[in-house]
C-alpha atoms as a PDB file:
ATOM      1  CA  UNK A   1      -3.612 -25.083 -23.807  1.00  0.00           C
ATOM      2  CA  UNK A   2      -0.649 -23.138 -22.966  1.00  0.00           C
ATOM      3  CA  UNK A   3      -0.397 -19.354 -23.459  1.00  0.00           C
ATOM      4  CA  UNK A   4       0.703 -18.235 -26.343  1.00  0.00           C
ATOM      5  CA  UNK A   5       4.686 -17.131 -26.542  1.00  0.00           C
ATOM      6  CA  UNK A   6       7.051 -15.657 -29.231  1.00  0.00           C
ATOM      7  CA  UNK A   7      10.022 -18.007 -30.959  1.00  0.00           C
ATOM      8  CA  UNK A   8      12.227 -18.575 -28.191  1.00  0.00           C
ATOM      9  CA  UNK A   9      10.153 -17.535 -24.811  1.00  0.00           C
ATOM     10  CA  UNK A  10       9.133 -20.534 -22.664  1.00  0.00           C
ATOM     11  CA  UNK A  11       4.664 -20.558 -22.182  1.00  0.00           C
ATOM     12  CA  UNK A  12       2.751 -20.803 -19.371  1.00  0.00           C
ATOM     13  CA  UNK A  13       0.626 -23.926 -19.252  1.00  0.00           C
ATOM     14  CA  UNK A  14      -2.962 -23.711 -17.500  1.00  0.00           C
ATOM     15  CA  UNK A  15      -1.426 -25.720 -14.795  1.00  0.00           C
ATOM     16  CA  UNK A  16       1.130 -23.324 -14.321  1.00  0.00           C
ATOM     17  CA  UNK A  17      -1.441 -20.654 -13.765  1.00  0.00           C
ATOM     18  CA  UNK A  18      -3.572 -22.340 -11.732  1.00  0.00           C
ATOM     19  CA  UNK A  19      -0.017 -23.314  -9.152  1.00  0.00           C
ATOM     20  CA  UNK A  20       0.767 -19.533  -9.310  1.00  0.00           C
ATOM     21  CA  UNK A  21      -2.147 -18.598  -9.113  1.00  0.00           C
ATOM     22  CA  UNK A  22      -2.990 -20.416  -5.633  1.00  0.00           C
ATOM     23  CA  UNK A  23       1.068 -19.465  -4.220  1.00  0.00           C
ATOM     24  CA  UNK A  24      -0.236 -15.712  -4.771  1.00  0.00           C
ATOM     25  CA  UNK A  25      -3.123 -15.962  -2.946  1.00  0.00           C
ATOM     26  CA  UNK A  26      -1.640 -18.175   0.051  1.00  0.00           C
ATOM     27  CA  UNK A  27       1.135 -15.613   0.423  1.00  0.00           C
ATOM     28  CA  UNK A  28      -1.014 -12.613   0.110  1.00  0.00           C
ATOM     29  CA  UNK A  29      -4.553 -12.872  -0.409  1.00  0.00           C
ATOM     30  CA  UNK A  30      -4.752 -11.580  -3.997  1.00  0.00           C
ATOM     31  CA  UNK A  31      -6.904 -12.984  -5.665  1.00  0.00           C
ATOM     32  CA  UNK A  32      -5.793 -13.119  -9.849  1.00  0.00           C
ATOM     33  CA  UNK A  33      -8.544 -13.800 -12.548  1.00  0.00           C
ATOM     34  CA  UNK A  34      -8.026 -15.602 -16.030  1.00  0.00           C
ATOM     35  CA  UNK A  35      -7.580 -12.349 -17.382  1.00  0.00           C
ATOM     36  CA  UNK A  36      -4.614 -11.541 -15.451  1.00  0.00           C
ATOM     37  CA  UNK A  37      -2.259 -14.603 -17.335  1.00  0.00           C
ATOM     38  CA  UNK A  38      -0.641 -12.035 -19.538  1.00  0.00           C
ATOM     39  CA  UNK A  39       0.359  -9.467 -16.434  1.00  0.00           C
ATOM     40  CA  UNK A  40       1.667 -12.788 -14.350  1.00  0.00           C
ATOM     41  CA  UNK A  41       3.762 -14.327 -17.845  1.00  0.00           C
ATOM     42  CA  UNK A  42       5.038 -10.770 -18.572  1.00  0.00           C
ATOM     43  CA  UNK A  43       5.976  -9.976 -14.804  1.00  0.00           C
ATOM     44  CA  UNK A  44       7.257 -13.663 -13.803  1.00  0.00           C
ATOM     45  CA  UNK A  45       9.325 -14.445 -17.180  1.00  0.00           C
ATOM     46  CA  UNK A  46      11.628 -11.772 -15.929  1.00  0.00           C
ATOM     47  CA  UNK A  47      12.243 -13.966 -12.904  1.00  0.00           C
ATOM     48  CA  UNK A  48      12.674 -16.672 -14.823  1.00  0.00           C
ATOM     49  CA  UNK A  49      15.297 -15.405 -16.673  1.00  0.00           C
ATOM     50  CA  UNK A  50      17.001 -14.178 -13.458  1.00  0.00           C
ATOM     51  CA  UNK A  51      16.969 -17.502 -11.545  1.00  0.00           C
ATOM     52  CA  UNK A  52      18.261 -19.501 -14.793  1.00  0.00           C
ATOM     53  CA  UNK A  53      14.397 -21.509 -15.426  1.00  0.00           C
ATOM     54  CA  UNK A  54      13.672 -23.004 -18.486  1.00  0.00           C
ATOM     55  CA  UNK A  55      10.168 -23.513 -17.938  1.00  0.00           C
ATOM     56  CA  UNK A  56       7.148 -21.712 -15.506  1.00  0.00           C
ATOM     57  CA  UNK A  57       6.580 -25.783 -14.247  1.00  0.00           C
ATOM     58  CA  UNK A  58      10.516 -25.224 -12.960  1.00  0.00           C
ATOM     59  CA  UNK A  59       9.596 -21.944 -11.393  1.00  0.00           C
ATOM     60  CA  UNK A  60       6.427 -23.431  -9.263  1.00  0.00           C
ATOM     61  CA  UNK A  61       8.818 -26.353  -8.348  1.00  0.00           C
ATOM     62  CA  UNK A  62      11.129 -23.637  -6.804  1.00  0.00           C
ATOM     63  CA  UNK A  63       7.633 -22.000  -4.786  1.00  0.00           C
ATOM     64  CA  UNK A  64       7.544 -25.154  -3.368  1.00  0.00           C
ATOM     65  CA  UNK A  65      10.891 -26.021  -2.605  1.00  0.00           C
ATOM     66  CA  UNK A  66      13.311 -25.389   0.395  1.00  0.00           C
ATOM     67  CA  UNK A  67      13.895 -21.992  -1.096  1.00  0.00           C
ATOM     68  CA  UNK A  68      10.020 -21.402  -1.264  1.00  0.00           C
ATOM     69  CA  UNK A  69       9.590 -18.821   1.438  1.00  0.00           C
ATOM     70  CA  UNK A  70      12.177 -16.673   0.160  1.00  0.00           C
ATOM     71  CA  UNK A  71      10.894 -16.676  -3.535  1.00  0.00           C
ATOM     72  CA  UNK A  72       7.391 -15.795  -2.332  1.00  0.00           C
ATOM     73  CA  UNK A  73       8.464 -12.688  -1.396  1.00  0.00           C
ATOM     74  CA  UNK A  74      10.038 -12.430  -4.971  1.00  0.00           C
ATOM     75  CA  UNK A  75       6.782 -13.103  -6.243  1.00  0.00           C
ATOM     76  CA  UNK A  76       4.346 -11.046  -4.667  1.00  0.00           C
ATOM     77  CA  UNK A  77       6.471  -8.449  -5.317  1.00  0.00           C
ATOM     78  CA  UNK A  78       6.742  -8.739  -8.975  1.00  0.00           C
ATOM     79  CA  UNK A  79       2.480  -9.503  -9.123  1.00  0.00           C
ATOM     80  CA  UNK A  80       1.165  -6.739  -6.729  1.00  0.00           C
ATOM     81  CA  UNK A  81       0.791  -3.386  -8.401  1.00  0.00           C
ATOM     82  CA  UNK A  82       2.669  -0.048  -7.424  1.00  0.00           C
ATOM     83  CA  UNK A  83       0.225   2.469  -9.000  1.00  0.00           C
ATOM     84  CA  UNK A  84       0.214   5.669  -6.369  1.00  0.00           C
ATOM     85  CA  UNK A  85       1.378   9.360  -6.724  1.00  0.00           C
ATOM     86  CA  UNK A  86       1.456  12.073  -4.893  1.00  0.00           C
ATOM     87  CA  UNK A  87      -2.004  13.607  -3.414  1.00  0.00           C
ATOM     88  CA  UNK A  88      -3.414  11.143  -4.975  1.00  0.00           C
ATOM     89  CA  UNK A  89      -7.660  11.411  -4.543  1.00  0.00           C
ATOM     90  CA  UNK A  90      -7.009  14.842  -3.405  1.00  0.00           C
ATOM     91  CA  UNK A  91     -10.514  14.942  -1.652  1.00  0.00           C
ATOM     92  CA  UNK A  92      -9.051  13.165   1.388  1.00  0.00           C
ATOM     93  CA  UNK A  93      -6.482  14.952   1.965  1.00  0.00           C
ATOM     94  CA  UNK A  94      -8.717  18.108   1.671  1.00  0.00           C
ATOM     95  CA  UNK A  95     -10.873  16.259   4.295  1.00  0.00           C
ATOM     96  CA  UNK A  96      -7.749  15.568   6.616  1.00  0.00           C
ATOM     97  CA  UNK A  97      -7.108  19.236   7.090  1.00  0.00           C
ATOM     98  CA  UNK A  98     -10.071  20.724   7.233  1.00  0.00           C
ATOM     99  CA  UNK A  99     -12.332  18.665   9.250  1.00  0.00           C
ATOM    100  CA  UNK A 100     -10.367  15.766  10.894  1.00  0.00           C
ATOM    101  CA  UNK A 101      -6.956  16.986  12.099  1.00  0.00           C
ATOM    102  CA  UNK A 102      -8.554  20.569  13.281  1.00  0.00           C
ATOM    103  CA  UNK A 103     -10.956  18.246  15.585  1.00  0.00           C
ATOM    104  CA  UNK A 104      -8.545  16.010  17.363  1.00  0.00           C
ATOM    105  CA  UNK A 105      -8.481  16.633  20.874  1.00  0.00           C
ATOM    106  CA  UNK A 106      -5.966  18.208  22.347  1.00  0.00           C
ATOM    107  CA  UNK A 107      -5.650  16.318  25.507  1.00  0.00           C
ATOM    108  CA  UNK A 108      -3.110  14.158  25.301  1.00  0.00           C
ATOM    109  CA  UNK A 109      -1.881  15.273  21.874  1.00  0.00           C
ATOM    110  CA  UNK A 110      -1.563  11.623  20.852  1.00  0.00           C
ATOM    111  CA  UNK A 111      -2.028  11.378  16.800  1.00  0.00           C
ATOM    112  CA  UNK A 112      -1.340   7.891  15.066  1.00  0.00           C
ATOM    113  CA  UNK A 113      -2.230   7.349  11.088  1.00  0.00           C
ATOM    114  CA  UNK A 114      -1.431   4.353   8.975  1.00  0.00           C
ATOM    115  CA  UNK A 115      -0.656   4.082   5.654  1.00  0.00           C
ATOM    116  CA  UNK A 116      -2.066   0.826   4.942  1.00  0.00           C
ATOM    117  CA  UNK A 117      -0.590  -0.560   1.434  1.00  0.00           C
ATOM    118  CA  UNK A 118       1.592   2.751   0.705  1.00  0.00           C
ATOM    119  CA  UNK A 119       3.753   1.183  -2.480  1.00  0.00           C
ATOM    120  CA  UNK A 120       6.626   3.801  -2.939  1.00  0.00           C
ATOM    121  CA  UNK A 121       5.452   6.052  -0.408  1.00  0.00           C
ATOM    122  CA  UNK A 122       3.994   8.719  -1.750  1.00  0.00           C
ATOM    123  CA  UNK A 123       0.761   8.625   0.148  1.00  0.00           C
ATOM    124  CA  UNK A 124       2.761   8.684   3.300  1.00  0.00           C
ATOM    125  CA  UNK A 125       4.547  11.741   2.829  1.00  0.00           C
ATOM    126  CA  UNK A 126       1.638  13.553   1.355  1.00  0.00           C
ATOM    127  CA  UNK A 127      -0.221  12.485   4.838  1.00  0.00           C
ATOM    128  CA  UNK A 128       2.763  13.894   6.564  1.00  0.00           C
ATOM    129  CA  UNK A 129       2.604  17.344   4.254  1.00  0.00           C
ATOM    130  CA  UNK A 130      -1.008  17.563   5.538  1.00  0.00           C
ATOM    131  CA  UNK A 131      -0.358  16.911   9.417  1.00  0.00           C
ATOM    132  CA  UNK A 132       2.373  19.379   9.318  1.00  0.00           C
ATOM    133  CA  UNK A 133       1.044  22.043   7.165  1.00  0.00           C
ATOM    134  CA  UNK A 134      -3.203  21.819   9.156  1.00  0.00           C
ATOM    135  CA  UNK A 135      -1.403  21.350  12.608  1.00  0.00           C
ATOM    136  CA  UNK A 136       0.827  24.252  13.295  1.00  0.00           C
ATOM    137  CA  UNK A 137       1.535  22.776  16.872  1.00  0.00           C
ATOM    138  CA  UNK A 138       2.858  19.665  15.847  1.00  0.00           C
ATOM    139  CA  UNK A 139       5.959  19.353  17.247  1.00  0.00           C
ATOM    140  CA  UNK A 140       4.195  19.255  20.192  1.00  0.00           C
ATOM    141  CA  UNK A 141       2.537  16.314  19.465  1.00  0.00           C
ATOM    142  CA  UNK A 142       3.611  12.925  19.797  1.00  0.00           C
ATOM    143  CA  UNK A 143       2.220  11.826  16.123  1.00  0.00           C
ATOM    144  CA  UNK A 144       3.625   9.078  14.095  1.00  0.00           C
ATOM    145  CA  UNK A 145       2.648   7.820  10.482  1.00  0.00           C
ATOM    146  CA  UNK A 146       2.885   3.956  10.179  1.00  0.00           C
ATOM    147  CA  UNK A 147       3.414   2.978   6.393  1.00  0.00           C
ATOM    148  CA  UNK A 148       3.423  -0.600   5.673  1.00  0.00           C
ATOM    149  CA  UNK A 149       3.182  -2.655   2.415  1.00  0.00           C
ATOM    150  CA  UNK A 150       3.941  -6.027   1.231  1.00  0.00           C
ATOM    151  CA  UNK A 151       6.170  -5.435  -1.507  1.00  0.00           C
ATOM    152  CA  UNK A 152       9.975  -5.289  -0.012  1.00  0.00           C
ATOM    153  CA  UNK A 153      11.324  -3.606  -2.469  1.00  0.00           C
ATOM    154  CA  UNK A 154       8.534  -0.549  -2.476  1.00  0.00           C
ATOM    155  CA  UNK A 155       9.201  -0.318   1.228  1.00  0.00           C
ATOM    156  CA  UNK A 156      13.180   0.242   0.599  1.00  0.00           C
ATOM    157  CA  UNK A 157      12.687   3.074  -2.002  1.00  0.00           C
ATOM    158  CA  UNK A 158       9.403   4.979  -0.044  1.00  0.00           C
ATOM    159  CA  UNK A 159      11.767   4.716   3.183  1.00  0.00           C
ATOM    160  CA  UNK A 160      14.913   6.412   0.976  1.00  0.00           C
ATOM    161  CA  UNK A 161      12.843   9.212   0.148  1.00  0.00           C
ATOM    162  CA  UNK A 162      13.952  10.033  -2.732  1.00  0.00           C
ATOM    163  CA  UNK A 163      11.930  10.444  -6.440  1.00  0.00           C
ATOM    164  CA  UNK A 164      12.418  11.760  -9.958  1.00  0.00           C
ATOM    165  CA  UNK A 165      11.716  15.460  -9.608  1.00  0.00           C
ATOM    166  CA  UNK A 166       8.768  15.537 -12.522  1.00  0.00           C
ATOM    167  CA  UNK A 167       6.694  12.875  -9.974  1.00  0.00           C
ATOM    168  CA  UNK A 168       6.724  15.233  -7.089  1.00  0.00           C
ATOM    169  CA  UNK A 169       5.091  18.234  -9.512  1.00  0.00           C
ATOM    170  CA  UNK A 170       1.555  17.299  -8.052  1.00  0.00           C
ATOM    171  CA  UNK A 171       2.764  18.390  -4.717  1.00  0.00           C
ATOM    172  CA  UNK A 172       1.024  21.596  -4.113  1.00  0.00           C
ATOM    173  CA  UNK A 173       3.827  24.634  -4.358  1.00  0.00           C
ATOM    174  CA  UNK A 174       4.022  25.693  -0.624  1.00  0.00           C
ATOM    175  CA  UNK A 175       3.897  22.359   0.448  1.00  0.00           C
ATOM    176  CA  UNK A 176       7.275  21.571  -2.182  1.00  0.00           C
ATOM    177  CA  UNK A 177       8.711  24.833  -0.898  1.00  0.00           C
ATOM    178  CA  UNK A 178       8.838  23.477   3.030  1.00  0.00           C
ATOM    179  CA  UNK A 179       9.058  19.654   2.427  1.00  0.00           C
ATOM    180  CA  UNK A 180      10.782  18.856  -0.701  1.00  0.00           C
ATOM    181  CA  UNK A 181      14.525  19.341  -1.293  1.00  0.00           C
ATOM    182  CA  UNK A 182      16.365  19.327  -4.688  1.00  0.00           C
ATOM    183  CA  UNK A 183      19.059  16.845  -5.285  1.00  0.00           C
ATOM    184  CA  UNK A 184      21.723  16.681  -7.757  1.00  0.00           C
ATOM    185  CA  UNK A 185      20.383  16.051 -11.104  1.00  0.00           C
ATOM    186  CA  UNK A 186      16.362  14.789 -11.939  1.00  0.00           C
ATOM    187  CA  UNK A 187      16.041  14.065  -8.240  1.00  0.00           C
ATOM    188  CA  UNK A 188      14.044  15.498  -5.627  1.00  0.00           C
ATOM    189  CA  UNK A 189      14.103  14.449  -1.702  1.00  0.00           C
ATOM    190  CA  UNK A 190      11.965  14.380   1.302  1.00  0.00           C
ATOM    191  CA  UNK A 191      13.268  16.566   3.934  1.00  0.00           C
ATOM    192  CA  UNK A 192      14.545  14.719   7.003  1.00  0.00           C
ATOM    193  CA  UNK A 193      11.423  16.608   9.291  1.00  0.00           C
ATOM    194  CA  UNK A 194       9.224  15.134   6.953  1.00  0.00           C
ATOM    195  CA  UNK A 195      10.730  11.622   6.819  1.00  0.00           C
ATOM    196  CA  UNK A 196      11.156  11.234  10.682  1.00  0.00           C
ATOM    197  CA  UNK A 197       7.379  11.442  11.046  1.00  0.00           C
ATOM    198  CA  UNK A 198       6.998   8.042   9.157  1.00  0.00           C
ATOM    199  CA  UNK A 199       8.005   4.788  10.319  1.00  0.00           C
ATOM    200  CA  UNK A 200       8.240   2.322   7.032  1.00  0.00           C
ATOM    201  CA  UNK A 201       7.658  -1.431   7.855  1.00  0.00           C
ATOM    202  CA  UNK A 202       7.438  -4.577   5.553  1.00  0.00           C
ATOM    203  CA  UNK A 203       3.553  -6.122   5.948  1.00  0.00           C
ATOM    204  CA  UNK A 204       1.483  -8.408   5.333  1.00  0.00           C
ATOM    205  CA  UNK A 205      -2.265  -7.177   6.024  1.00  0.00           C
ATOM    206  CA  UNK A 206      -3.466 -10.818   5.987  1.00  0.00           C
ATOM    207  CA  UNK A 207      -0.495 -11.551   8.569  1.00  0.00           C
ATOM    208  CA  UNK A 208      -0.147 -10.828  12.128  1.00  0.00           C
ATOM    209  CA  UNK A 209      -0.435  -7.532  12.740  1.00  0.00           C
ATOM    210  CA  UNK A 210       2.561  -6.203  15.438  1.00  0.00           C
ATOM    211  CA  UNK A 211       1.176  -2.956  16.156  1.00  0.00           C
ATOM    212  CA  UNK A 212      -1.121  -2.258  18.936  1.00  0.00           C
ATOM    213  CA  UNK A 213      -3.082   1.070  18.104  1.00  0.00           C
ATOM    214  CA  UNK A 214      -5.538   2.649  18.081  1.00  0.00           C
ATOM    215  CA  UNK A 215      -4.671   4.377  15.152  1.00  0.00           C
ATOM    216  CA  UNK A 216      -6.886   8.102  14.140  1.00  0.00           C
ATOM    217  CA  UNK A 217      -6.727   7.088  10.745  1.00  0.00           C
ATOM    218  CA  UNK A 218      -6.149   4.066   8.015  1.00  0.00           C
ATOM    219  CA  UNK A 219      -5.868   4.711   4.694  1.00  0.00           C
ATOM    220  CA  UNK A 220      -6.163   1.638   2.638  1.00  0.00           C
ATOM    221  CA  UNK A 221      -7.027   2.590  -0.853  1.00  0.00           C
ATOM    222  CA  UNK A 222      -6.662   0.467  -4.180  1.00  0.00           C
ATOM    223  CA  UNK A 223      -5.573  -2.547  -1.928  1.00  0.00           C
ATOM    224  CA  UNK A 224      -8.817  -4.768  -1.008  1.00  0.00           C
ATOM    225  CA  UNK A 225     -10.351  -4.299  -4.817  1.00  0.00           C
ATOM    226  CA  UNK A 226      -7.485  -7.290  -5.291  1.00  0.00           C
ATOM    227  CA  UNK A 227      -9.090  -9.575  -2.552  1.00  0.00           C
ATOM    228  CA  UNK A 228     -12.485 -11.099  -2.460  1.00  0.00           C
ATOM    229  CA  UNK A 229     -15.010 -10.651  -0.149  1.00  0.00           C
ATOM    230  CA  UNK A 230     -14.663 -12.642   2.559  1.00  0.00           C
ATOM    231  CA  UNK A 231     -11.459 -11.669   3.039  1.00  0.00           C
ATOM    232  CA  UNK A 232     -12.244  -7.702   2.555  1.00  0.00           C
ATOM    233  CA  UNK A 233     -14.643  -8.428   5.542  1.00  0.00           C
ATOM    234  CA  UNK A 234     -12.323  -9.804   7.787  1.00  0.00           C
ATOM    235  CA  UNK A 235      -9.463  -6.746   6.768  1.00  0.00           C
ATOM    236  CA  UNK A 236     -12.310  -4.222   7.735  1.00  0.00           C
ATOM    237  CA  UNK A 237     -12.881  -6.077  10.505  1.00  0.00           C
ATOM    238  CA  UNK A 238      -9.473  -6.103  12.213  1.00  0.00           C
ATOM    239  CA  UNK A 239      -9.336  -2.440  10.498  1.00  0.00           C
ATOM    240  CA  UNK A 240     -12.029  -1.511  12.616  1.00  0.00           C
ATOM    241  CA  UNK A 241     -10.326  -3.120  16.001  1.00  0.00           C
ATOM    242  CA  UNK A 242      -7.456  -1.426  15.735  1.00  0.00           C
ATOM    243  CA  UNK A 243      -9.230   1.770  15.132  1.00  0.00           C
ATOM    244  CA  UNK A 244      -9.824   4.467  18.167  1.00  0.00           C
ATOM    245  CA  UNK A 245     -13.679   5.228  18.930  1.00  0.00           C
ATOM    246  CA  UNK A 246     -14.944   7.459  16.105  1.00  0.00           C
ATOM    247  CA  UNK A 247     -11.637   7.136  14.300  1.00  0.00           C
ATOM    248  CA  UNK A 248     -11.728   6.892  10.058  1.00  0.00           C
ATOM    249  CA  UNK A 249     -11.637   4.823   7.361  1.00  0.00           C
ATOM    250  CA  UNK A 250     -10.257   6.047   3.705  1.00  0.00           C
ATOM    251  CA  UNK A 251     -10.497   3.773   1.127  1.00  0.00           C
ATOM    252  CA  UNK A 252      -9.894   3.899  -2.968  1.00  0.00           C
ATOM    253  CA  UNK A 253     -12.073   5.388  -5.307  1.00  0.00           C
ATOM    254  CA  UNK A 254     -13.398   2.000  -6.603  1.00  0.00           C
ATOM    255  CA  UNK A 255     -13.906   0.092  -3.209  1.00  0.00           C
ATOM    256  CA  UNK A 256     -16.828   0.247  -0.947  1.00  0.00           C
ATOM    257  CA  UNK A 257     -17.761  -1.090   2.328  1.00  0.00           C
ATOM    258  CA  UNK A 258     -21.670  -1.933   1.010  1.00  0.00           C
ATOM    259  CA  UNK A 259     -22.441  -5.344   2.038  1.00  0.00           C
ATOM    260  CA  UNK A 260     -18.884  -5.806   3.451  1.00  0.00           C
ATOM    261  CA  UNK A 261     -19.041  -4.437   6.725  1.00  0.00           C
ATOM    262  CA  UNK A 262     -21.503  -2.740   9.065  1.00  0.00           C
ATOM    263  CA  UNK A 263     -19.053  -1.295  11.467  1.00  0.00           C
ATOM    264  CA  UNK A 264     -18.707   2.179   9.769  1.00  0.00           C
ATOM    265  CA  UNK A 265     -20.922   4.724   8.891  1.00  0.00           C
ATOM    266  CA  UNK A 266     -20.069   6.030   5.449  1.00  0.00           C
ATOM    267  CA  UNK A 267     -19.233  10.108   4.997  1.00  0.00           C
ATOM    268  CA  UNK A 268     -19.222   9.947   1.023  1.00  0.00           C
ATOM    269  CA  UNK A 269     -16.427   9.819  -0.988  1.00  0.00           C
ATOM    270  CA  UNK A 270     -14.826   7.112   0.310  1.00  0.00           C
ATOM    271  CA  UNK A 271     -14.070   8.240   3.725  1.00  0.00           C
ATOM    272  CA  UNK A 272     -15.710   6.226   6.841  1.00  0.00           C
ATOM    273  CA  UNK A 273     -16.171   6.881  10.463  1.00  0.00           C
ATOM    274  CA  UNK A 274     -16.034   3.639  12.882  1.00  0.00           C
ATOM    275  CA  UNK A 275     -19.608   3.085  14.540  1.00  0.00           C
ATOM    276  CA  UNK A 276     -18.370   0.028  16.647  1.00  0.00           C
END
């Protein structure tokens, strides 16, 4: 039976979900339940409007098409789910700057985090608040935040830099004072210092991965609760091979590595050391 849809809106037919459905996963490895129909009508029916389709049959026609590669992008974009903030699960930043940055050794002075799934980029910058405020040395330091995602159009606006000025109020005061600049109207602005720690890149996690490592620290929160478990194990996995000896592991407040993988030993609260 086909979802239900008001006078004039086109519905999506159980074969429709079932096409989009498997296009999601293929191109991204999210995995979308029954009960997310009404998120994928409400998101897609905006496409459909903007490519001119009458019908969501039409729309998995175009998936598959010459054009499909191009309109995959489209559509994990509009599916995946942007929810992030600033500071977000405070605790592991808390961690970052008082037990793992102060420990790095200093020979060599090589530090290398990745933002793993960073949506607009807030998680990024507040990573790069914490190096620079818990490492006063740190321009002497060759340290480098990676921040990928597979949404396009959240890597465009977390590389600008630039957010309403009421979403950057969870950014502690001194941190604001140093790293955040005002801009005209609503708008606040990452200071250039701040930005040119962070290199923003396009990815795929269940892609090839271009970057050689090791990386200190991954943070990957809220991103594998939207795959199943074989392919969490295999993400952990390669997480854990690109990983230096004893590096760590942050993941979302929801997620776990129980049963998943073996190759970390867990410090509560969602933080993780590599074992192996």
């Amino acid at each position: 039976m086909p979802a239900a849809a008001a006078p004039g809106e086109v519905a999506i037919t159980r074969e429709d979900f079932a096409r989009i459905v498997a296009r999601v996963h293929d191109a991204s490895g999210i995995k979308l339940g029954e009960n997310k129909r009404d998120l994928v009508y409400g998101r897609l029916r905006r496409r459909l409007r903007a490519l001119g389709l009458a019908s969501f049959a039409a729309y998995c026609d175009r998936l598959d098409g010459p054009d499909g590669a191009d309109e995959r992008v489209h559509l994990v974009n509009a599916i995946t789910t942007n929810l992030t903030g600033f500071f977000r699960e405070a605790h592991h930043f808390e961690y970052l700057a008082t037990e793992l940055l102060p420990g790095l050794p200093r020979a060599g002075r090589r530090l290398r985090v990745w933002s793993a799934g960073c949506s607009s980029g807030e998680e990024p910058y507040s990573i790069a608040m914490t190096m620079a405020s818990a490492m006063p040395d740190l321009a002497e330091w060759d340290a480098r935040v990676l921040a990928t995602d597979i949404d396009t159009e959240m890597v465009a606006q977390a590389a600008a830099g630039i957010y309403p000025a009421d979403r950057v109020a969870a950014v502690p005061e001194a941190l604001r004072r140093a790293h955040v600049q005002r801009l005209d109207g609503d708008r606040a602005g990452m200071a250039p210092r701040l930005r040119s720690l962070i290199a923003f890149r396009a990815l795929n996690l269940l892609g090839p991965w271009p970057m050689r490592g090791p990386f200190d620290v991954i943070f990957c929160r809220n991103v594998v609760i939207y795959f199943d478990k074989p392919t969490q194990r295999a993400l952990f996995d390669r997480f854990a091979g690109l990983l230096a000896p004893g590096g760590h592991l942050f993941i979302g407040h929801s997620e776990s590595l129980f049963r998943v993988s073996d190759r970390f030993a867990h410090l509560g609260r969602t933080i993780y050391r590599k074992l192996r």
